[in-house]
PDB file of N, CA and C in Angstrom:
ATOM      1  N   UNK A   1      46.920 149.642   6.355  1.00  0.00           N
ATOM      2  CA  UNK A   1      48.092 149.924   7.134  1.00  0.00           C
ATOM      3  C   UNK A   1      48.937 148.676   7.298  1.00  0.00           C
ATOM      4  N   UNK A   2      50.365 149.021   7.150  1.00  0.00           N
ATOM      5  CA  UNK A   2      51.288 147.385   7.157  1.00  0.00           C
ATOM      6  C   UNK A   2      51.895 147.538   8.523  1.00  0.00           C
ATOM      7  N   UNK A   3      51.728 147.195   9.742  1.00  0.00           N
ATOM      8  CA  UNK A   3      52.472 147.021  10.895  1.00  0.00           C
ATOM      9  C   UNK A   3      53.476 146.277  10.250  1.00  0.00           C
ATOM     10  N   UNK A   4      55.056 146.765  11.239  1.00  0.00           N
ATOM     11  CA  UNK A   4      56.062 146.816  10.641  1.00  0.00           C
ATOM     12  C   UNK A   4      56.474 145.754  12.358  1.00  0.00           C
ATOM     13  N   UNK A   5      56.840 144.179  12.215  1.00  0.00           N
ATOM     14  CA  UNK A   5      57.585 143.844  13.445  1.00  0.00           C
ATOM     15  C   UNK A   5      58.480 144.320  13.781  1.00  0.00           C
ATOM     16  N   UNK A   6      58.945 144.806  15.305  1.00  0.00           N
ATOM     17  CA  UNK A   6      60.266 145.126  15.809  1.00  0.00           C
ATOM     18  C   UNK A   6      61.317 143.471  15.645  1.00  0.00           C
ATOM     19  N   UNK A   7      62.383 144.247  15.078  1.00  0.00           N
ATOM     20  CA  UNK A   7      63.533 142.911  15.301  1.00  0.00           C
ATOM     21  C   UNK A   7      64.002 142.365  15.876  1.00  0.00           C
ATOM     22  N   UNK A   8      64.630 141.857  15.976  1.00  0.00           N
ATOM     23  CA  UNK A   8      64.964 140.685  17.233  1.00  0.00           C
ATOM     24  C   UNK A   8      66.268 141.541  17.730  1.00  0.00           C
ATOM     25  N   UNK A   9      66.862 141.832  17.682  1.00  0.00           N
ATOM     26  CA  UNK A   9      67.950 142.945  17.994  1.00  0.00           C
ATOM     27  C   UNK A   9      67.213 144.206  19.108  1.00  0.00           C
ATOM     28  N   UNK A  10      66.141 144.912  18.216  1.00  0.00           N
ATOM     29  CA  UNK A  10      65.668 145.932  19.234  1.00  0.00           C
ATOM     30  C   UNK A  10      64.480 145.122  20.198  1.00  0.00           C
ATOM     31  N   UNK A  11      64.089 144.291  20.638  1.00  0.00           N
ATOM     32  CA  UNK A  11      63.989 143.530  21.409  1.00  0.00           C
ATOM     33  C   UNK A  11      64.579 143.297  22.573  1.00  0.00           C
ATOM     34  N   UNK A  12      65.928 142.590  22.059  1.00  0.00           N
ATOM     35  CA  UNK A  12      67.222 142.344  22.961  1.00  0.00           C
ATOM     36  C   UNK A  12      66.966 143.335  23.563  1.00  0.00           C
ATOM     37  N   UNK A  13      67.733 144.755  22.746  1.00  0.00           N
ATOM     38  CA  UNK A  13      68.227 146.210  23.344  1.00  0.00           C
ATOM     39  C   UNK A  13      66.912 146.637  24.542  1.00  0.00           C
ATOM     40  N   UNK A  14      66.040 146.413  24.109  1.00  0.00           N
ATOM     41  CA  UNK A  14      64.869 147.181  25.086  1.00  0.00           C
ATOM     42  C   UNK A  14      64.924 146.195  26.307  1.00  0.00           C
ATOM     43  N   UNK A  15      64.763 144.785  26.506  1.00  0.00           N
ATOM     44  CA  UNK A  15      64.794 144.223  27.469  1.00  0.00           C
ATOM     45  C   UNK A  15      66.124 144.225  28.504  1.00  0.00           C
ATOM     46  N   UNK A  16      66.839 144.435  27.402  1.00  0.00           N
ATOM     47  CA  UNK A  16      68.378 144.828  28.234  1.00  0.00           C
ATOM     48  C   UNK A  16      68.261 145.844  28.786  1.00  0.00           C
ATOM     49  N   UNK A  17      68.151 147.241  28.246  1.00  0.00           N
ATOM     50  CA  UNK A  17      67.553 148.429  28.942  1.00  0.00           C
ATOM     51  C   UNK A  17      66.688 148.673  30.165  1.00  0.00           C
ATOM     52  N   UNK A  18      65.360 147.380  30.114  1.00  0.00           N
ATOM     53  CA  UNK A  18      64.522 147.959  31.110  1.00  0.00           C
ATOM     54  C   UNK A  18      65.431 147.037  32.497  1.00  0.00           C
ATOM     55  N   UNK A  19      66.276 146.134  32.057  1.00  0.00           N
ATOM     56  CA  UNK A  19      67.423 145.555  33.201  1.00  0.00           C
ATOM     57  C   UNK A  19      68.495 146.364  33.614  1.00  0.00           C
ATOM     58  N   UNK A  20      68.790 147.665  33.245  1.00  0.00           N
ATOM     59  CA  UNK A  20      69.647 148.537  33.587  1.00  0.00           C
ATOM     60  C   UNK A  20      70.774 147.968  32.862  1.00  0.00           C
ATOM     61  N   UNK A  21      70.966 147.682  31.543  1.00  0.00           N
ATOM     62  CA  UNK A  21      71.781 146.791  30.857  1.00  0.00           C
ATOM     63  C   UNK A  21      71.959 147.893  29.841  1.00  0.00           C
ATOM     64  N   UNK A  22      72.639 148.625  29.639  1.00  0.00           N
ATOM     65  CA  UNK A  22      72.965 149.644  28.298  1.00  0.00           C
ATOM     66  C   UNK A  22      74.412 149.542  27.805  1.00  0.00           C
ATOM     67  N   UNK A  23      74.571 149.879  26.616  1.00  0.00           N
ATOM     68  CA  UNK A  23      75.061 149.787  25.807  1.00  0.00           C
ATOM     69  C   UNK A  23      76.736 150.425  26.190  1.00  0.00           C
ATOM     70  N   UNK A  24      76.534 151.737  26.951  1.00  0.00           N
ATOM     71  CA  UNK A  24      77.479 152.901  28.259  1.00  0.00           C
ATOM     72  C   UNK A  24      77.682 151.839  29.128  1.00  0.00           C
ATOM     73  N   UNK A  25      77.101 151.178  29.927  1.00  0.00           N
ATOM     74  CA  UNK A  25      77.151 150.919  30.941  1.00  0.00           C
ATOM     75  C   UNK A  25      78.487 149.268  30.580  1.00  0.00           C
ATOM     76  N   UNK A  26      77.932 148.558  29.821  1.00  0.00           N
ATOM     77  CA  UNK A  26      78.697 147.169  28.725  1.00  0.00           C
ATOM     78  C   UNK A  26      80.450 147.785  28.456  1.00  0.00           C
ATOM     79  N   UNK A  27      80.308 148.877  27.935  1.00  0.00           N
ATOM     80  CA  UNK A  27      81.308 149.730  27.697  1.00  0.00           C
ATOM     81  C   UNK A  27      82.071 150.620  28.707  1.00  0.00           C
ATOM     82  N   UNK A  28      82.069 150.247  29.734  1.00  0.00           N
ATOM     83  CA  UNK A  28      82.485 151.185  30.823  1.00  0.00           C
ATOM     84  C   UNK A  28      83.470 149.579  31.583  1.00  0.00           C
ATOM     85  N   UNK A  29      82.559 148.908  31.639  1.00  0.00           N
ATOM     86  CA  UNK A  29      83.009 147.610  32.256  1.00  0.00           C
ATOM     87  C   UNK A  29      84.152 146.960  31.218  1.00  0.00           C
ATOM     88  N   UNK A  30      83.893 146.628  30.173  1.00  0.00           N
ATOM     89  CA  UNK A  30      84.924 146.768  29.423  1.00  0.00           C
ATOM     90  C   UNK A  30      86.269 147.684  29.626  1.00  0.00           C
ATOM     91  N   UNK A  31      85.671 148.347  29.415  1.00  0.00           N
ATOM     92  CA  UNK A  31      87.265 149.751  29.581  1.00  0.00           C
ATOM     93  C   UNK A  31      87.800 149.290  31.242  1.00  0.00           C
ATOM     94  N   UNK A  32      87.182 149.050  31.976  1.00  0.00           N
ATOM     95  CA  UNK A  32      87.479 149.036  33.331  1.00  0.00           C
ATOM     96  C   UNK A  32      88.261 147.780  33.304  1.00  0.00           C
ATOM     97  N   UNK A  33      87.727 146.555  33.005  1.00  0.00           N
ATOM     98  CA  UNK A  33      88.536 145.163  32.688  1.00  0.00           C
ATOM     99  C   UNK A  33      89.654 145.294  32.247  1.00  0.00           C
ATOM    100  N   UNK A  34      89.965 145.743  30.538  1.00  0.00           N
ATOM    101  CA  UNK A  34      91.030 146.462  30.073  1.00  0.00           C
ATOM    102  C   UNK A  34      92.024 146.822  30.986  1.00  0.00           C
ATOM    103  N   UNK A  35      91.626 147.929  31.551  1.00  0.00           N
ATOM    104  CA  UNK A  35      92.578 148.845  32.587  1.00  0.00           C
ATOM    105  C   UNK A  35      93.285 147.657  33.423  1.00  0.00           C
ATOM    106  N   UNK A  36      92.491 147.048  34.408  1.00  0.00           N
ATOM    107  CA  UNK A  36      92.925 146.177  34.921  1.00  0.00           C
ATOM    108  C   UNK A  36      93.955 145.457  34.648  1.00  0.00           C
ATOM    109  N   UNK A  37      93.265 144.750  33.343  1.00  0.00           N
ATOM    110  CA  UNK A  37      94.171 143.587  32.793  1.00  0.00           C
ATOM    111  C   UNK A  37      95.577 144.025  32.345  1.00  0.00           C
ATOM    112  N   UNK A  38      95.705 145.328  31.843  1.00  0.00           N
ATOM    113  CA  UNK A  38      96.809 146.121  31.551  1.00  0.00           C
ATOM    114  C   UNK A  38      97.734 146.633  32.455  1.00  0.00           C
ATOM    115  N   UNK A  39      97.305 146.685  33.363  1.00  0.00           N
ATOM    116  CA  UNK A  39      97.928 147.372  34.539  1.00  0.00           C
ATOM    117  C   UNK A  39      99.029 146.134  35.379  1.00  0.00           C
ATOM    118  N   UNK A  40     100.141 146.558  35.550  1.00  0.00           N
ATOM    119  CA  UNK A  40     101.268 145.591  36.174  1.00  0.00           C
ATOM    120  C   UNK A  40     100.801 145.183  37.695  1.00  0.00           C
ATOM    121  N   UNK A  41     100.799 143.829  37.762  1.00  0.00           N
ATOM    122  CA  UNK A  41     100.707 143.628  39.213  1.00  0.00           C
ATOM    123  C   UNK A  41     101.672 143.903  40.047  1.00  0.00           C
ATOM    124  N   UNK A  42     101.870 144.176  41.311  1.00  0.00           N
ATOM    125  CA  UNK A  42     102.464 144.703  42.416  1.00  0.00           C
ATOM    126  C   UNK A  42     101.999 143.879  43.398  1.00  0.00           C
ATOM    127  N   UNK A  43     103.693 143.024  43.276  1.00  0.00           N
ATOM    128  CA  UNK A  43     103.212 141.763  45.101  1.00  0.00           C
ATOM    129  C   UNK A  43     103.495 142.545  45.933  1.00  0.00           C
ATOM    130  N   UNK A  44     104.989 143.200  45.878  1.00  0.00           N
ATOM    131  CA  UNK A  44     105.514 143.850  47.155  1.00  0.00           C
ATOM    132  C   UNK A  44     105.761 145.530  46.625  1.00  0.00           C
ATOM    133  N   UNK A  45     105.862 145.944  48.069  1.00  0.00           N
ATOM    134  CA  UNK A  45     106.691 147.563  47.926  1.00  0.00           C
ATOM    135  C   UNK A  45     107.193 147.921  48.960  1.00  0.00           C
ATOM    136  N   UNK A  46     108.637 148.727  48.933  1.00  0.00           N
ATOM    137  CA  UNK A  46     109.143 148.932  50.064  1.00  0.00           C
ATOM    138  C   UNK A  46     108.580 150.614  50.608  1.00  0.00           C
ATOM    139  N   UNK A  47     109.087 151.053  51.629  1.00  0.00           N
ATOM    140  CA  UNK A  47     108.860 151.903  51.951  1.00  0.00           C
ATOM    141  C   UNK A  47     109.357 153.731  50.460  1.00  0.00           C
ATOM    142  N   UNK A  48     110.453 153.100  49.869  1.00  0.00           N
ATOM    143  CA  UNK A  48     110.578 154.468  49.083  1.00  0.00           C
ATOM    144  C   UNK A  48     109.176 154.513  47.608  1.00  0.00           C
ATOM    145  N   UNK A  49     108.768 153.424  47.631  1.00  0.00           N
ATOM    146  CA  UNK A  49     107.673 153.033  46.933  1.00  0.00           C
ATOM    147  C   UNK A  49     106.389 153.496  47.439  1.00  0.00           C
ATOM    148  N   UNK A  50     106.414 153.544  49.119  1.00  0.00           N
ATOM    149  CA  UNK A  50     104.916 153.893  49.357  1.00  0.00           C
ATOM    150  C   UNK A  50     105.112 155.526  49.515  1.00  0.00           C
ATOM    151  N   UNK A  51     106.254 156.052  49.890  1.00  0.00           N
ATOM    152  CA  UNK A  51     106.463 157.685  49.419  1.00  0.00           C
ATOM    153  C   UNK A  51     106.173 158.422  48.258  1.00  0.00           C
ATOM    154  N   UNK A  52     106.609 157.234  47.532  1.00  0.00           N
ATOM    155  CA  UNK A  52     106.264 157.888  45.849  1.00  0.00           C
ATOM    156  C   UNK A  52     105.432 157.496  45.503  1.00  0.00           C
ATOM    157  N   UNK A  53     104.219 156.594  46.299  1.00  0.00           N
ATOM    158  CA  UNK A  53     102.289 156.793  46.323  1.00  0.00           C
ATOM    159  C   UNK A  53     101.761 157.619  47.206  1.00  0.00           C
ATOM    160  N   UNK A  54     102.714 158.388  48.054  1.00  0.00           N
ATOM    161  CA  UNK A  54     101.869 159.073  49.004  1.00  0.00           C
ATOM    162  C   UNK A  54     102.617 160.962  49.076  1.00  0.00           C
ATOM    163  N   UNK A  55     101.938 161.749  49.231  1.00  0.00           N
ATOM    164  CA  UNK A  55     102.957 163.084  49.522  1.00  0.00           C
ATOM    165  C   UNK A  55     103.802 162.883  51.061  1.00  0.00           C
ATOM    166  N   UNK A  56     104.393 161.966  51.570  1.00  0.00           N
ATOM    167  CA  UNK A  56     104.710 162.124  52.725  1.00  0.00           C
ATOM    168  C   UNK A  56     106.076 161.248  52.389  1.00  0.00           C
ATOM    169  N   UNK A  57     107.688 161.325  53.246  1.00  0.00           N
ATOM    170  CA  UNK A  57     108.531 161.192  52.828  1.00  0.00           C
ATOM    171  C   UNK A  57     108.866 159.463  53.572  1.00  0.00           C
ATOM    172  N   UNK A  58     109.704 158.836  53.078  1.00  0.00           N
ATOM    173  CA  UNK A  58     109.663 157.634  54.041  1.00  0.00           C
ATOM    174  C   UNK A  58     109.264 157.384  55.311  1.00  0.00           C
ATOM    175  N   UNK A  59     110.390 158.157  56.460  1.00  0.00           N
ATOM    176  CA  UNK A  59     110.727 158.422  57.755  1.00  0.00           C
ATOM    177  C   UNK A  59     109.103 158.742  58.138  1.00  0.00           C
ATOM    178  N   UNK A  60     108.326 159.423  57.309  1.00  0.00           N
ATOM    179  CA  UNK A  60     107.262 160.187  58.250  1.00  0.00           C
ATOM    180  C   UNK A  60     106.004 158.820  57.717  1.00  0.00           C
ATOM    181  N   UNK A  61     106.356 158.207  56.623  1.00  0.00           N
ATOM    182  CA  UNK A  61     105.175 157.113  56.893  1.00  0.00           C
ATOM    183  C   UNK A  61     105.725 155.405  57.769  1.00  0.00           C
ATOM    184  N   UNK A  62     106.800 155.655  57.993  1.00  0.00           N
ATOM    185  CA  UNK A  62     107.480 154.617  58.875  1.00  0.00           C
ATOM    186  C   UNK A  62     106.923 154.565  60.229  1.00  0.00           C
ATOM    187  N   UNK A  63     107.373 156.275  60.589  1.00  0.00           N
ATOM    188  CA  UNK A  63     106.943 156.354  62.080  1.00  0.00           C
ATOM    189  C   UNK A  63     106.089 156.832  62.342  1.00  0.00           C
ATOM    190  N   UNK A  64     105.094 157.575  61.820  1.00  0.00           N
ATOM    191  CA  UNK A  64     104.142 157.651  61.636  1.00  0.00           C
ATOM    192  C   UNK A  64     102.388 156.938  61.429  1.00  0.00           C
ATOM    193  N   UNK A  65     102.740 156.042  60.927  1.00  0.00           N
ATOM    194  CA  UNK A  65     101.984 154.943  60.057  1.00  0.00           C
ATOM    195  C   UNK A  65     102.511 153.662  60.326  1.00  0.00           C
ATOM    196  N   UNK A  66     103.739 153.037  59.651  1.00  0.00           N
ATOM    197  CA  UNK A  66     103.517 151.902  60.084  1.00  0.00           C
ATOM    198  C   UNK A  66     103.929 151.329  61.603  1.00  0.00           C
ATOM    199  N   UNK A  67     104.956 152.402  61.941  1.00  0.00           N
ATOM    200  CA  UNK A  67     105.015 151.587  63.620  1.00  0.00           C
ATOM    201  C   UNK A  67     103.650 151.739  64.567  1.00  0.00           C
ATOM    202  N   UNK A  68     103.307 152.914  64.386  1.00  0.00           N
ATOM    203  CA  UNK A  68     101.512 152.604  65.249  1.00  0.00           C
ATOM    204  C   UNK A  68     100.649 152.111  64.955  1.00  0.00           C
ATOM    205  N   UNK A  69     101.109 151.273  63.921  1.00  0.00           N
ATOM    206  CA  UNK A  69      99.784 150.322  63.287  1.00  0.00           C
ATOM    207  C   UNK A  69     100.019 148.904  63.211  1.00  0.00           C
ATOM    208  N   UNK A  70      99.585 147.840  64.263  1.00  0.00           N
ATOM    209  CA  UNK A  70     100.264 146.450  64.379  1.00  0.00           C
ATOM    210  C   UNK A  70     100.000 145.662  63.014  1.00  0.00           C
ATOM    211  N   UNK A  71      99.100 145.940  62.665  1.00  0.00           N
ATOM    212  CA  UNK A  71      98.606 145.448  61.616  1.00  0.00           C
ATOM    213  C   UNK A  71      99.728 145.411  60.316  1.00  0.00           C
ATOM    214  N   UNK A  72     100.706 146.572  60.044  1.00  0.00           N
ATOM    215  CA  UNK A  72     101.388 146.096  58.965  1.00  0.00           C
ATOM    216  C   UNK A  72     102.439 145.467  59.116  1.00  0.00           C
ATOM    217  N   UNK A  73     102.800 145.108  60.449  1.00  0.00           N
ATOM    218  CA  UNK A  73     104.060 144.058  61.035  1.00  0.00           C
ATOM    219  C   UNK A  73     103.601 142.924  59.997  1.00  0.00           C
ATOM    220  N   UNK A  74     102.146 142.358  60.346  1.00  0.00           N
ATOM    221  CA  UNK A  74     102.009 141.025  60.264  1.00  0.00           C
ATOM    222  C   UNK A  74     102.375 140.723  58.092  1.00  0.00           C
ATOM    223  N   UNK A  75     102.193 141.888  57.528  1.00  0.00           N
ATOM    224  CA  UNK A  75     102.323 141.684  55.993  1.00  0.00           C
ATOM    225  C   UNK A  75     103.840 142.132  55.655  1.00  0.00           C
ATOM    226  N   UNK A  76     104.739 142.780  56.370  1.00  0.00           N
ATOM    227  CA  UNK A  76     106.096 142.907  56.828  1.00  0.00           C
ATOM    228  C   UNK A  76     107.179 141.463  56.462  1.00  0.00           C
ATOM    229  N   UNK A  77     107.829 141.369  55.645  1.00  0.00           N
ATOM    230  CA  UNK A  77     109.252 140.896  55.096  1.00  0.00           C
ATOM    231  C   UNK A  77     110.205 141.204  54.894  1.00  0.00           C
ATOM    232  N   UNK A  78     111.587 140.308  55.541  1.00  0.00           N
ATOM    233  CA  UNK A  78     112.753 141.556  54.991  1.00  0.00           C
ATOM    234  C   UNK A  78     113.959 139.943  55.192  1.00  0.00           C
ATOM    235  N   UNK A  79     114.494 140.116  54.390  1.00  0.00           N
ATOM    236  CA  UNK A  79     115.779 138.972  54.394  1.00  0.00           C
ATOM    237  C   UNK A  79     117.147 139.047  54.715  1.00  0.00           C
ATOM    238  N   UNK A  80     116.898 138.028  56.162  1.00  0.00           N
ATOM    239  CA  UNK A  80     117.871 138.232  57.484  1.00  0.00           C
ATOM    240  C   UNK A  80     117.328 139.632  57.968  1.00  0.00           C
ATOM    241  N   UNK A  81     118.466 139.292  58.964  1.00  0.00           N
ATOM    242  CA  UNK A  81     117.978 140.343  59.798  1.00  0.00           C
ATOM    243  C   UNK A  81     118.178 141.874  59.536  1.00  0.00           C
ATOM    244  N   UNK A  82     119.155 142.206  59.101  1.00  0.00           N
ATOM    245  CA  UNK A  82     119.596 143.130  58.340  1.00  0.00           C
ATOM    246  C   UNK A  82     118.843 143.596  56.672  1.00  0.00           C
ATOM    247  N   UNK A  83     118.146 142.764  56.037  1.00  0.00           N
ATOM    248  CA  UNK A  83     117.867 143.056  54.879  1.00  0.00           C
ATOM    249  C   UNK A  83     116.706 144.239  54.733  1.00  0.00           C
ATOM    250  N   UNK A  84     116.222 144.307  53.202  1.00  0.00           N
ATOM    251  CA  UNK A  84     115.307 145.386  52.653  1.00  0.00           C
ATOM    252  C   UNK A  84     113.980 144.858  53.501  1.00  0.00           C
ATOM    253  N   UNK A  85     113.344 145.779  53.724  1.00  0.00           N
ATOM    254  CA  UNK A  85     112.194 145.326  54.394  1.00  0.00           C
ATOM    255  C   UNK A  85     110.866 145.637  53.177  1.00  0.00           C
ATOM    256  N   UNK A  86     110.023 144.703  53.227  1.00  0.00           N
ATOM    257  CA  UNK A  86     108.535 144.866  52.097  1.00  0.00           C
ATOM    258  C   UNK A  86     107.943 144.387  52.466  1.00  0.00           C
ATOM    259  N   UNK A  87     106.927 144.852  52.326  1.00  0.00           N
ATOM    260  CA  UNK A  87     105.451 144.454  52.440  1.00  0.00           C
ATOM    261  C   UNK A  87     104.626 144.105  51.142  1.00  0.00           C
ATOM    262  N   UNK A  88     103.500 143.326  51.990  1.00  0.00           N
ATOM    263  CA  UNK A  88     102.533 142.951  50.738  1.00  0.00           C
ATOM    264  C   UNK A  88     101.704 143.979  50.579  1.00  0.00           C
ATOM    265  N   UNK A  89     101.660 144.415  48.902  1.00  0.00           N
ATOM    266  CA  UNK A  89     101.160 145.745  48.591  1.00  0.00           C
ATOM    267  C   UNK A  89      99.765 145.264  48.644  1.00  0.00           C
ATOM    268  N   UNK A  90      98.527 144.442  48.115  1.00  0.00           N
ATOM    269  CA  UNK A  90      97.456 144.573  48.467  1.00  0.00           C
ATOM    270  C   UNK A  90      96.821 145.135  49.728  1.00  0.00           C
ATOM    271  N   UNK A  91      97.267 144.080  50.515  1.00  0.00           N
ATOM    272  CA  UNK A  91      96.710 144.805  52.254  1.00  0.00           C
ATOM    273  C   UNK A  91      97.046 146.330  52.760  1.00  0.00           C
ATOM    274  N   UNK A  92      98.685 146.153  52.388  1.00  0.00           N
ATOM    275  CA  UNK A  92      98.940 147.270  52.953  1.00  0.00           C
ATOM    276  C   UNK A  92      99.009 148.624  52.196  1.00  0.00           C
ATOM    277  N   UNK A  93      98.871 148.532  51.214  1.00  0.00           N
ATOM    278  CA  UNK A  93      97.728 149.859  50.656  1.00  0.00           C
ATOM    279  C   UNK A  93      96.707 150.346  51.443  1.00  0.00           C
ATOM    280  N   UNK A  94      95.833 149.161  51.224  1.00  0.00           N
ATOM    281  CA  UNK A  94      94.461 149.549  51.792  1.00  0.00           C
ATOM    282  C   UNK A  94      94.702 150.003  53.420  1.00  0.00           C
ATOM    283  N   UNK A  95      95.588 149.272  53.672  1.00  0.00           N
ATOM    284  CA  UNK A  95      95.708 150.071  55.192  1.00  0.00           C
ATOM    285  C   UNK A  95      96.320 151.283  55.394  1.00  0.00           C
ATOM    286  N   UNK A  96      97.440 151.737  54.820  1.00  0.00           N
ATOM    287  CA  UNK A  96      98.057 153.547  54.338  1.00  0.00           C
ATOM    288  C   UNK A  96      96.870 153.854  53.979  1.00  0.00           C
ATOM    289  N   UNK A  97      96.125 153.470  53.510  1.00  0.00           N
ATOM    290  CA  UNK A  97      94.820 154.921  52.772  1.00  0.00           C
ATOM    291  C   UNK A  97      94.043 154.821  54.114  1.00  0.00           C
ATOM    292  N   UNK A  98      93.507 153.878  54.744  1.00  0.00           N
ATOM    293  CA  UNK A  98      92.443 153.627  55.970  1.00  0.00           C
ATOM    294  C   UNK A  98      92.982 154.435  57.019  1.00  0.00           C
ATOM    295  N   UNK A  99      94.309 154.111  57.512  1.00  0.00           N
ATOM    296  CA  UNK A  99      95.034 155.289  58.511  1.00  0.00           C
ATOM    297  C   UNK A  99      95.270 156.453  57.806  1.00  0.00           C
ATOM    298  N   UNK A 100      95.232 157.165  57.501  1.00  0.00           N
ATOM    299  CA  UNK A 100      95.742 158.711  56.786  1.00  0.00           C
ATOM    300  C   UNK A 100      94.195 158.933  56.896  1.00  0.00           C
ATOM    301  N   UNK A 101      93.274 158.519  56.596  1.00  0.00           N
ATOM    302  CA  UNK A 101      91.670 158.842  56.334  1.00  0.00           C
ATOM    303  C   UNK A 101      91.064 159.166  57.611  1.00  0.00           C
ATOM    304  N   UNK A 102      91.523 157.961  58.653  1.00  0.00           N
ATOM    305  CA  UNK A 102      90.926 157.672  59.584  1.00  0.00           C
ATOM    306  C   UNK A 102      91.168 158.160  60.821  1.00  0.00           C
ATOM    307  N   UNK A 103      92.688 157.882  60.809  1.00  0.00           N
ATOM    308  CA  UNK A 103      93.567 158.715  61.968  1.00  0.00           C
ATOM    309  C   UNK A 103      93.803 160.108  61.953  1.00  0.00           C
ATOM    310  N   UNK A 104      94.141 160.624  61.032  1.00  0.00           N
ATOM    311  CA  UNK A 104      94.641 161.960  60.601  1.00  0.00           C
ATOM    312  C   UNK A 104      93.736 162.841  60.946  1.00  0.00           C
ATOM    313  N   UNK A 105      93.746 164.160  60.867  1.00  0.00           N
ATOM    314  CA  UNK A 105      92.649 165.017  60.585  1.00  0.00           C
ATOM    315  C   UNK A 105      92.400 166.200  59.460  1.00  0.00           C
ATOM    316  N   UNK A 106      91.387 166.593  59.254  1.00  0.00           N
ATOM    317  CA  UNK A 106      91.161 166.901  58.236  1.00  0.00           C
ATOM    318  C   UNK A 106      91.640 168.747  58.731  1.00  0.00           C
TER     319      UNK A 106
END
Protein backbone atom coordinates (compact mmCIF):
# COMPACT_ATOMS: atom_id res chain seq x y z
CA UNK A 1 0.00 0.00 0.00
CA UNK A 2 1.54 3.65 -1.00
CA UNK A 3 0.17 6.25 1.61
CA UNK A 4 -0.37 9.23 -0.35
CA UNK A 5 0.88 12.75 1.91
CA UNK A 6 -1.78 15.43 2.26
CA UNK A 7 -0.35 18.81 0.70
CA UNK A 8 0.58 21.62 2.11
CA UNK A 9 -2.42 23.55 0.74
CA UNK A 10 -5.04 21.00 2.23
CA UNK A 11 -3.34 21.37 5.44
CA UNK A 12 -3.60 25.14 5.39
CA UNK A 13 -7.44 24.65 4.32
CA UNK A 14 -8.21 22.17 7.23
CA UNK A 15 -6.45 24.18 9.94
CA UNK A 16 -8.10 27.24 8.65
CA UNK A 17 -11.41 25.46 8.83
CA UNK A 18 -11.13 23.97 12.26
CA UNK A 19 -10.43 28.14 13.11
CA UNK A 20 -13.76 29.01 11.64
CA UNK A 21 -11.64 30.38 8.69
CA UNK A 22 -13.49 29.27 5.31
CA UNK A 23 -13.15 29.98 2.15
CA UNK A 24 -17.42 31.78 2.27
CA UNK A 25 -16.59 33.32 5.13
CA UNK A 26 -12.74 35.17 3.36
CA UNK A 27 -15.24 35.97 0.61
CA UNK A 28 -18.00 37.63 2.30
CA UNK A 29 -15.47 40.00 4.06
CA UNK A 30 -14.07 40.80 0.92
CA UNK A 31 -17.33 41.68 -0.80
CA UNK A 32 -18.17 43.62 2.39
CA UNK A 33 -14.70 45.72 2.21
CA UNK A 34 -15.43 46.28 -1.52
CA UNK A 35 -18.88 47.66 -0.73
CA UNK A 36 -17.46 49.89 1.65
CA UNK A 37 -14.61 51.07 -0.16
CA UNK A 38 -17.01 51.82 -3.09
CA UNK A 39 -19.52 53.46 -1.44
CA UNK A 40 -19.31 57.58 -1.34
CA UNK A 41 -18.59 59.06 1.93
CA UNK A 42 -21.17 61.39 3.48
CA UNK A 43 -19.73 64.19 6.02
CA UNK A 44 -22.91 66.13 6.11
CA UNK A 45 -26.80 66.01 5.32
CA UNK A 46 -29.40 68.38 5.56
CA UNK A 47 -32.71 67.76 6.60
CA UNK A 48 -34.31 67.08 2.76
CA UNK A 49 -31.54 64.35 2.75
CA UNK A 50 -32.61 62.68 5.95
CA UNK A 51 -36.38 62.55 4.37
CA UNK A 52 -35.16 60.89 1.44
CA UNK A 53 -33.45 58.18 4.07
CA UNK A 54 -36.42 58.02 6.00
CA UNK A 55 -40.46 57.61 4.97
CA UNK A 56 -41.22 60.70 6.99
CA UNK A 57 -41.30 64.29 5.38
CA UNK A 58 -38.83 67.07 6.64
CA UNK A 59 -41.19 69.13 9.03
CA UNK A 60 -42.17 65.76 10.77
CA UNK A 61 -38.43 64.65 11.38
CA UNK A 62 -37.47 68.31 12.46
CA UNK A 63 -40.13 68.47 15.01
CA UNK A 64 -40.48 65.46 15.74
CA UNK A 65 -36.96 64.07 16.12
CA UNK A 66 -34.60 66.52 16.07
CA UNK A 67 -36.00 69.29 18.35
CA UNK A 68 -36.74 66.62 21.23
CA UNK A 69 -33.55 65.27 20.97
CA UNK A 70 -30.61 67.58 22.53
CA UNK A 71 -28.28 65.48 21.28
CA UNK A 72 -28.48 66.51 17.52
CA UNK A 73 -28.06 70.34 18.38
CA UNK A 74 -24.58 69.47 19.46
CA UNK A 75 -23.61 67.79 15.58
CA UNK A 76 -25.88 70.81 14.11
CA UNK A 77 -24.14 73.53 11.55
CA UNK A 78 -25.49 76.16 9.56
CA UNK A 79 -23.64 79.44 8.14
CA UNK A 80 -24.63 82.69 9.84
CA UNK A 81 -27.43 82.89 11.24
CA UNK A 82 -29.74 82.60 8.57
CA UNK A 83 -27.96 79.82 6.57
CA UNK A 84 -28.61 75.91 5.45
CA UNK A 85 -28.51 74.02 8.48
CA UNK A 86 -26.39 70.23 8.49
CA UNK A 87 -25.45 67.94 10.42
CA UNK A 88 -22.79 65.40 10.80
CA UNK A 89 -24.16 62.34 9.05
CA UNK A 90 -22.22 59.65 11.07
CA UNK A 91 -23.70 60.43 14.55
CA UNK A 92 -26.68 61.63 13.46
CA UNK A 93 -27.85 58.73 11.55
CA UNK A 94 -27.26 56.56 14.21
CA UNK A 95 -29.31 58.75 16.30
CA UNK A 96 -32.63 59.05 13.62
CA UNK A 97 -32.53 55.20 13.62
CA UNK A 98 -32.05 54.98 17.78
CA UNK A 99 -35.10 57.52 18.22
CA UNK A 100 -37.67 56.12 15.65
CA UNK A 101 -36.68 52.49 17.28
CA UNK A 102 -36.70 53.60 20.63
CA UNK A 103 -39.15 56.35 21.06
CA UNK A 104 -41.78 55.47 18.64
CA UNK A 105 -44.06 52.64 18.93
CA UNK A 106 -44.51 49.75 17.28
Amino acid sequence: MIHSQPSESMILETILKMGGITKESIEQTLENLIHEAARPKILFWDLKQMAQATPFCEKTIEQEIIKKDPRFRQYQRRNGRYGKKVWLYEPTSKLLVENIMNNWEI
